[in-house]
Protein backbone atom coordinates (compact mmCIF):
# COMPACT_ATOMS: atom_id res chain seq x y z
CA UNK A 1 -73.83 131.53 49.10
CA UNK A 2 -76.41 133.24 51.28
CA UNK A 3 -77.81 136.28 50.66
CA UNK A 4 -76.81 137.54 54.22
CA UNK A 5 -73.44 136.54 53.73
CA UNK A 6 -73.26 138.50 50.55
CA UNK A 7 -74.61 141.39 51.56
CA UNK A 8 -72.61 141.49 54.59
CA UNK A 9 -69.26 141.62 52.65
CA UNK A 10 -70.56 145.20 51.24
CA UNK A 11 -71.62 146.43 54.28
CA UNK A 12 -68.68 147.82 56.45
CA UNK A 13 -68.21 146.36 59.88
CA UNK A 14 -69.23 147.78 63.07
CA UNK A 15 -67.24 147.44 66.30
CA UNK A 16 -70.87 147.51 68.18
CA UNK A 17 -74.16 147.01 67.55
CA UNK A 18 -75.88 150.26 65.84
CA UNK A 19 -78.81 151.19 68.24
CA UNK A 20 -82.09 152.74 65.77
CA UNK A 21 -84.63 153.03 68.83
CA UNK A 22 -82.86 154.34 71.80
CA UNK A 23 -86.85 154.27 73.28
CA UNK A 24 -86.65 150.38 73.00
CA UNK A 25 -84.06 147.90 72.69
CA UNK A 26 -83.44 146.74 69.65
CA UNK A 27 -83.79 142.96 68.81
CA UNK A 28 -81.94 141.23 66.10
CA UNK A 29 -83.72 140.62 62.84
CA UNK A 30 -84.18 137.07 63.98
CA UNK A 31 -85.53 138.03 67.48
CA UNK A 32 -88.03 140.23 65.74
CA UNK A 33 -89.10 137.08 63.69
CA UNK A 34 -89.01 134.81 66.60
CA UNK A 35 -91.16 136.91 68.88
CA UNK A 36 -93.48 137.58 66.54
CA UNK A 37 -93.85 133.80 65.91
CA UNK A 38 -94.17 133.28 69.06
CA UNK A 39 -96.71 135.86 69.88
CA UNK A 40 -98.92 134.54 66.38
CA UNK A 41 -98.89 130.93 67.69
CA UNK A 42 -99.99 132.27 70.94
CA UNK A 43 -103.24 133.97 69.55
CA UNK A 44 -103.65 131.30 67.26
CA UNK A 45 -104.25 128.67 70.40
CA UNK A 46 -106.34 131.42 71.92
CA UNK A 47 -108.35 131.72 69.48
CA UNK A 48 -108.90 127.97 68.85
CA UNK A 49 -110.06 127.81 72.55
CA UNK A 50 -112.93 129.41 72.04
CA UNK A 51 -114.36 126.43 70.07
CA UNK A 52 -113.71 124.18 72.90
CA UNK A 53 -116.40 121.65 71.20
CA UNK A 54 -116.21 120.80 67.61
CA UNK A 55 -119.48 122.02 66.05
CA UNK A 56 -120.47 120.79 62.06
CA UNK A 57 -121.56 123.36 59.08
CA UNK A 58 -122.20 122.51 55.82
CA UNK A 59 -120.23 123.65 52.65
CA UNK A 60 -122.01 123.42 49.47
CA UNK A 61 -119.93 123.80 46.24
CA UNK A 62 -121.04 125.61 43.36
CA UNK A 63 -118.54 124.77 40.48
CA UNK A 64 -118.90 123.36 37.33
CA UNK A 65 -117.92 119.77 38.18
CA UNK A 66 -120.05 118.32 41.07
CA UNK A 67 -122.12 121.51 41.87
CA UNK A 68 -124.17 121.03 44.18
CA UNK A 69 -122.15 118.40 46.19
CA UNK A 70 -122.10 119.18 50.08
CA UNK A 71 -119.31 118.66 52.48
CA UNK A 72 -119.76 118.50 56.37
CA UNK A 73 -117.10 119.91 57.49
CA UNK A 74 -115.65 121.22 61.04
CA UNK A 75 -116.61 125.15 62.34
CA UNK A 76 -113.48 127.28 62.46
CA UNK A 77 -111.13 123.96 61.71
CA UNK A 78 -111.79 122.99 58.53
CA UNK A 79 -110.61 125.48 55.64
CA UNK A 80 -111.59 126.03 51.85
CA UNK A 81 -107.89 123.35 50.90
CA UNK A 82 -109.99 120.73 53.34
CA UNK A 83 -113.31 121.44 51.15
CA UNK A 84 -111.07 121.04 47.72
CA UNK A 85 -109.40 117.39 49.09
CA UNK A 86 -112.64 116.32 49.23
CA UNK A 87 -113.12 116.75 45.47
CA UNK A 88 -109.80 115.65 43.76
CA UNK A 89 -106.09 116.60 43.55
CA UNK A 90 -106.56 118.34 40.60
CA UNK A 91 -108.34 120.99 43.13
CA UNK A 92 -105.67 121.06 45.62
CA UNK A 93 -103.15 121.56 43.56
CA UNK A 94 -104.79 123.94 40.94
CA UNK A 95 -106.85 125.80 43.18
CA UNK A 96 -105.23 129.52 44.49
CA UNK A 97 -108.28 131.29 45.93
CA UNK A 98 -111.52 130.32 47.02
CA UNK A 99 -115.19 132.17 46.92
CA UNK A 100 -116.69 131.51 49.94
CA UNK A 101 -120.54 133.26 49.95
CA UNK A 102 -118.50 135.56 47.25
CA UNK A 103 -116.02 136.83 49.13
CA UNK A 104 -111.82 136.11 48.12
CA UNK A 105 -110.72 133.66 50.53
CA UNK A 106 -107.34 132.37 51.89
CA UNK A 107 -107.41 128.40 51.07
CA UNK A 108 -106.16 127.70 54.27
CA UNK A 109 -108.15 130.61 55.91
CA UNK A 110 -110.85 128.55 58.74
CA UNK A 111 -114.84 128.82 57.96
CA UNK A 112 -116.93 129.96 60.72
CA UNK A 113 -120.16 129.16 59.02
CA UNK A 114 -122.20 127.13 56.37
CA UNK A 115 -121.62 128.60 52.85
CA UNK A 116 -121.47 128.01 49.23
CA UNK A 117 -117.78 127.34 47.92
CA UNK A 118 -115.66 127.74 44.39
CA UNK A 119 -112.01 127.76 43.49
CA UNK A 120 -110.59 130.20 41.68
CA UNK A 121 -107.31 129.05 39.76
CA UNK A 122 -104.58 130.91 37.16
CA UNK A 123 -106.55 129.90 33.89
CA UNK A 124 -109.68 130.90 35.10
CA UNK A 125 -111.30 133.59 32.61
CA UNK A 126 -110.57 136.30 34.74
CA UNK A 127 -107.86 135.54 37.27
CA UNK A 128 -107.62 139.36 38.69
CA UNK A 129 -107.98 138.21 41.93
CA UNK A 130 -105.38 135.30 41.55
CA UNK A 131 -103.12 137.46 40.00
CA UNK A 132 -103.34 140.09 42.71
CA UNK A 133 -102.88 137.80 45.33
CA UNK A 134 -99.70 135.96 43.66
CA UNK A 135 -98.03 139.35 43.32
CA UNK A 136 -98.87 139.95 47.05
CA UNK A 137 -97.45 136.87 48.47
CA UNK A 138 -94.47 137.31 46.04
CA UNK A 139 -93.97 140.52 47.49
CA UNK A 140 -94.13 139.35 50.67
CA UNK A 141 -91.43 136.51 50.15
CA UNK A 142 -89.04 139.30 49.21
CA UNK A 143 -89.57 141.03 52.69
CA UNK A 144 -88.52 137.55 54.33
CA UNK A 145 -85.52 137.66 52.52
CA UNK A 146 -84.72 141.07 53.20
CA UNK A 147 -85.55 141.15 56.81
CA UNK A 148 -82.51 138.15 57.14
CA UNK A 149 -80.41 140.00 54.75
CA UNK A 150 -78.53 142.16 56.78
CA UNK A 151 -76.18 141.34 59.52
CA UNK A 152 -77.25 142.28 63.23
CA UNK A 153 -75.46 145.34 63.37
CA UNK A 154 -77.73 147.37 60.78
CA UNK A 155 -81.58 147.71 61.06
CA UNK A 156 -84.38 146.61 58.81
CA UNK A 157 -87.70 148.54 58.96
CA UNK A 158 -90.10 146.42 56.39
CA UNK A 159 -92.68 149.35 55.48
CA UNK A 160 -95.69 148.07 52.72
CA UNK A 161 -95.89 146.42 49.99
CA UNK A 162 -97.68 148.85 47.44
CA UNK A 163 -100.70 146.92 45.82
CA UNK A 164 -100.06 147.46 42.14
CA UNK A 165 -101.45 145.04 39.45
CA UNK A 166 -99.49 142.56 37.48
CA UNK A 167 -99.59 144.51 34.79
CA UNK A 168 -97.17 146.98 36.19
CA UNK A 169 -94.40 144.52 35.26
CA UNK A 170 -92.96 143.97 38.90
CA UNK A 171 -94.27 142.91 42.54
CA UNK A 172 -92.62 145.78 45.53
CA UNK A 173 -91.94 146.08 48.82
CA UNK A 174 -91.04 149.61 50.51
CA UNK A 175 -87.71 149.13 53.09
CA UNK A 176 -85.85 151.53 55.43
CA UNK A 177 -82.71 150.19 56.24
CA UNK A 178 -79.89 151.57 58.48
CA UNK A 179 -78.61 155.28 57.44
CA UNK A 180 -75.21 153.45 57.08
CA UNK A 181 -76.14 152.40 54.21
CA UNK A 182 -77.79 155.18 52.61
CA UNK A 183 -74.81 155.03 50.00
CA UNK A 184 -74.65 151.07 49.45
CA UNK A 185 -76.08 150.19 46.34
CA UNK A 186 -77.12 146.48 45.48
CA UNK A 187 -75.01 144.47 43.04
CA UNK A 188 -76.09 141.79 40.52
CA UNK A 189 -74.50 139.33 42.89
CA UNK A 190 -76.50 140.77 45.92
CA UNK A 191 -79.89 140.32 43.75
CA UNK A 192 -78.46 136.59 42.62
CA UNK A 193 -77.73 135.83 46.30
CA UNK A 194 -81.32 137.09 47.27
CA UNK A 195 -82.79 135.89 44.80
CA UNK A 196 -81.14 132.10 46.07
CA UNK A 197 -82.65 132.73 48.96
CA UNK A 198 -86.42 133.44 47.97
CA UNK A 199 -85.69 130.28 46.32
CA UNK A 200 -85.56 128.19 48.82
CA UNK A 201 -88.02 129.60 50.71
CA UNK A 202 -90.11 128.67 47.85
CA UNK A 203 -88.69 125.34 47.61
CA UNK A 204 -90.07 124.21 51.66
CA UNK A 205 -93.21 124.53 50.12
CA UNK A 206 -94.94 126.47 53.16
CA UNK A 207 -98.23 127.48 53.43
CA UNK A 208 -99.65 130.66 54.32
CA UNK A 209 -101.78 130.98 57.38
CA UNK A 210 -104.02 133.79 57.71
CA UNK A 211 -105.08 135.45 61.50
CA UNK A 212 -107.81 138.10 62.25
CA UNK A 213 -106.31 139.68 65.52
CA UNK A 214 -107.50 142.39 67.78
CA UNK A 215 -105.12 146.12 67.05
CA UNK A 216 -103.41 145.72 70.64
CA UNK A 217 -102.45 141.58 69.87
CA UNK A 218 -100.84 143.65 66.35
CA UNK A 219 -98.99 146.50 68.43
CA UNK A 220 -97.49 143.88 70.75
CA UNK A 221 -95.94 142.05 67.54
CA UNK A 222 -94.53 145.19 65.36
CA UNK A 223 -93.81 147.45 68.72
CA UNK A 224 -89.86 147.58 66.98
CA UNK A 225 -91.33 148.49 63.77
CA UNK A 226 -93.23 152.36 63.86
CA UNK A 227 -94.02 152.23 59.65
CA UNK A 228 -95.97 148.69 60.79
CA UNK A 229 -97.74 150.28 63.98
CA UNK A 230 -99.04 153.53 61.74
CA UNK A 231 -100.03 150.64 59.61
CA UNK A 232 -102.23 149.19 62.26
CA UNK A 233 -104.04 152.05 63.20
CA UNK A 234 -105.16 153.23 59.72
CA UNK A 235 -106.38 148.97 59.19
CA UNK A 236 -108.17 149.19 62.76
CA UNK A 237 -110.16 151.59 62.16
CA UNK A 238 -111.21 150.61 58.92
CA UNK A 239 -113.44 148.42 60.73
CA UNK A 240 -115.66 148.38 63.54
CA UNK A 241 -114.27 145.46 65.32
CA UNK A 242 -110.75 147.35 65.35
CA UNK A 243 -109.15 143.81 63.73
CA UNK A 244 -106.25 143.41 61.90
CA UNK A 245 -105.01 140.74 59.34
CA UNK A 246 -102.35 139.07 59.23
CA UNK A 247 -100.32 136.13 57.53
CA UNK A 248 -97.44 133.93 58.22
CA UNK A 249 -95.19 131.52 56.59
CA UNK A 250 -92.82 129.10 57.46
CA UNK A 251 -92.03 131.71 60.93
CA UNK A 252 -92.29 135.16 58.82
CA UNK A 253 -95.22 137.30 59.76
CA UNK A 254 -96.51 140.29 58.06
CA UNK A 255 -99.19 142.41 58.30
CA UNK A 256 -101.26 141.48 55.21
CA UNK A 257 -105.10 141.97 54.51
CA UNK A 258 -104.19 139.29 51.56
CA UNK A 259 -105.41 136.88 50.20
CA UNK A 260 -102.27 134.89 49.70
CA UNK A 261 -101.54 131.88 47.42
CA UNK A 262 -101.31 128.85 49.57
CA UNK A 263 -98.10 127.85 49.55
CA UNK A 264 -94.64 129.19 48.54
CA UNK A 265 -94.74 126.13 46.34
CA UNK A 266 -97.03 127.81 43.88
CA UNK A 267 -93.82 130.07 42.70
CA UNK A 268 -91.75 128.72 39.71
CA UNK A 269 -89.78 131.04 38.09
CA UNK A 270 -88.70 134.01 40.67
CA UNK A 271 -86.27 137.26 40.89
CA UNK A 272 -85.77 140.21 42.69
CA UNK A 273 -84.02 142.23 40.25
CA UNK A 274 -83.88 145.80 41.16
CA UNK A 275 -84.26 148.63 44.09
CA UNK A 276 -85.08 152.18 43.83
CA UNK A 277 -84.45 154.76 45.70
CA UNK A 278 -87.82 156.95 46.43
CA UNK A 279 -88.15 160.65 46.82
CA UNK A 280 -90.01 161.46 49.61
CA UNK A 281 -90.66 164.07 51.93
CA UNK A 282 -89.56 161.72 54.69
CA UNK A 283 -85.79 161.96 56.62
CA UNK A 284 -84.83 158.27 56.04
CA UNK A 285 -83.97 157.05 52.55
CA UNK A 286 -86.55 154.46 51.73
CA UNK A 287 -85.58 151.61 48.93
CA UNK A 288 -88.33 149.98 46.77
CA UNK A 289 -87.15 146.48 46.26
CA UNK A 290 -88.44 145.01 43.34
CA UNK A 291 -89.00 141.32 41.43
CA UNK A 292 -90.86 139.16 39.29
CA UNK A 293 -92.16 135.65 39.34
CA UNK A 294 -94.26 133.19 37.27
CA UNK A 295 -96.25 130.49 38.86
CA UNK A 296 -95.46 127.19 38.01
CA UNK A 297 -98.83 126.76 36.17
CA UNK A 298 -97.98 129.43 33.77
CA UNK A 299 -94.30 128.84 32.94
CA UNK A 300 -92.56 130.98 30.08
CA UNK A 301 -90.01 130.48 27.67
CA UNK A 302 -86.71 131.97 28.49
CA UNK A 303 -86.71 134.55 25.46
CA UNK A 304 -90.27 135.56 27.46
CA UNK A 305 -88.76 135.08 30.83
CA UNK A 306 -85.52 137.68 29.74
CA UNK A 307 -88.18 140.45 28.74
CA UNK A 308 -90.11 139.71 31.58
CA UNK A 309 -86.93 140.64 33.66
CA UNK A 310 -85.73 143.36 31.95
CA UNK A 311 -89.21 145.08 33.01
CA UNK A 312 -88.86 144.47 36.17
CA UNK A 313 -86.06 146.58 36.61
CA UNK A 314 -88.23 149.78 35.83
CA UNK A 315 -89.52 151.46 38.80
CA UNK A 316 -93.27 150.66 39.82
CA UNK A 317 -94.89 153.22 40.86
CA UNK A 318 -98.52 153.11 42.76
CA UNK A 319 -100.29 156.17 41.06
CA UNK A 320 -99.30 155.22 37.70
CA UNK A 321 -100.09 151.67 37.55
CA UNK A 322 -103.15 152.57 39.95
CA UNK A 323 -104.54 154.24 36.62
CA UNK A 324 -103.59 151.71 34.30
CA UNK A 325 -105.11 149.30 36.05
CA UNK A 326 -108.27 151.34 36.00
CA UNK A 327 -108.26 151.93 32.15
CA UNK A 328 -107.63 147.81 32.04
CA UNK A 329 -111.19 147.27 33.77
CA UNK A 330 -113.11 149.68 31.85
CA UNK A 331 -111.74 147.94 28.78
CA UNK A 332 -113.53 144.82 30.36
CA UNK A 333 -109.75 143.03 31.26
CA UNK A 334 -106.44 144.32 29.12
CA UNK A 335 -104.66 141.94 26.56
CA UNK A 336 -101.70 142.58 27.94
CA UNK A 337 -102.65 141.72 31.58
CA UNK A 338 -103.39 138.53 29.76
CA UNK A 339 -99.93 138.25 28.39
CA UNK A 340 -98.64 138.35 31.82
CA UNK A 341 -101.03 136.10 33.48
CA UNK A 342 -100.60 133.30 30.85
């Protein structure tokens, strides 16, 4: 059973289509997806044009096993998961983040110059940065779900997913859906059935791409969505360039400074288990969906895996976890962060 299908039976039906933006037309949830997957791949073969000849850098890797080795790889092709098959599958399957110069890199995120190279994987000594980008992409695979959940008739605004460390027992994602169903409130057989279908998301094994765009290529994608297009402004100018990040997988594309994990693969055990309503000073009722996952290098015990979900159901909230995390790093890493990441 689909989670759209379930959802739909507790939503009432409409004799027409409820219009949110009487502005602009609004598209289906799937229309939304489709254009901007359209509109991604269309930048993405812009972009690649402006390599029109294949030009060679050179990739040294610095980790412990065959430092110092040197790949020759392809300018703006070739990406960090490229560099890694070159060593040995244990890499490409192991590795969830890359260093490239020193900066956290997407594996399958292109390099436009010669560097110096490591992988950064779960058991690593400190996986902060793996951690934070698993909860991200988790969070992210939620929003997928949700975005399909509904049928046509009721809108779907996807607003953030608040960065809050692993520690806070539960990845988010903010949502505004239609005022008709301010009062509708999620069963344990709407998280099961959405909760299936994170699954198989998960199970396709997609990767996540990763694409530096100029602000007005990021308007023209989330022009439905005006919690996404405040969004862009604040990232644009954050920089001087005025770009935006984004990532995509399987067709699903999100605004996303990231990293990500590579694939969707890389999730073992997964729920979304709970969703808050937040008090805000804002007209709309906005639900924080919440879940938790374990990659399938760090597997737990079911006893482990119950707790685990019990906590998830808590709400998360930024400013207190913000803090927590802060006490974490001037304790030089938390034990209990541990606990979570093993």
């Amino acid at each position: 059973m689909s989670a759209r299908w379930a959802v739909r039976r507790c939503c009432l039906r409409a004799g027409r289509r409820f219009v949110s933006t009487p502005a602009v037309s609004r598209l289906t949830s799937d229309e939304v997806i489709q254009m901007r997957n359209e509109l991604f791949n269309k930048e993405k073969e812009r972009q690649l044009s402006l390599y029109p000849r294949i030009e060679k850098i050179e990739v040294k890797y610095a980790g412990k096993s065959h430092p110092g080795t040197v790949f020759v790889m392809n300018k703006a092709l070739s990406t960090p998961y490229n560099c890694a098959m070159h060593l040995s599958e244990w890499h490409c399957k192991k590795s969830v983040l890359a260093l490239v110069d020193g900066e956290v890199w997407d594996m399958y995120r292109p390099l436009t110059k010669s560097c110096e190279i490591q992988f950064l994987t779960f058991k690593d000594e400190d996986p902060e940065e793996v951690n934070k980008a698993y909860w991200r992409s988790c969070a992210v695979i939620m929003a997928c779900v949700l975005k399909r959940a509904f049928k046509d008739e009721y809108s779907v605004n996807l607003m953030k997913a608040p960065e809050v460390p692993v520690i806070s027992g539960a990845f988010c994602y903010d949502v505004i859906l239609d005022s008709k169903l301010n009062d509708w409130k999620p069963t344990n057989d709407n998280f099961c059935s959405l909760t299936k279908d994170a699954r198989k998301l998960i199970q396709k094994d997609l990767p996540f791409e990763v694409l530096r765009v100029e602000a007005k290529v990021a308007r023209e994608m989330f022009q439905h969505n005006k919690y996404k297009m405040e969004m862009i402004e604040r990232k644009a100018s954050q920089n001087t360039e005025g770009i935006v990040t984004l990532h995509r997988f399987g067709d699903f594309v999100d605004i996303s400074e990231g990293p990500h994990i590579p694939r969707t693969s890389f999730c073992f055990q997964y729920e979304i288990t709970a969703a808050h309503n937040l008090q805000t000073n804002q007209s709309e009722l906005i639900r924080r969906f919440q879940g938790v996952s374990l990659p399938i290098h760090l597997r737990a015990h079911h006893t482990v895996w119950h707790r685990l979900l019990e906590r998830s159901k808590r709400l998360v909230t930024e400013e207190k976890y913000l803090e927590g995390a802060a006490e974490c790093r001037e304790k030089d890493g938390s034990e209990e962060e541990k606990t979570v990441s093993v």
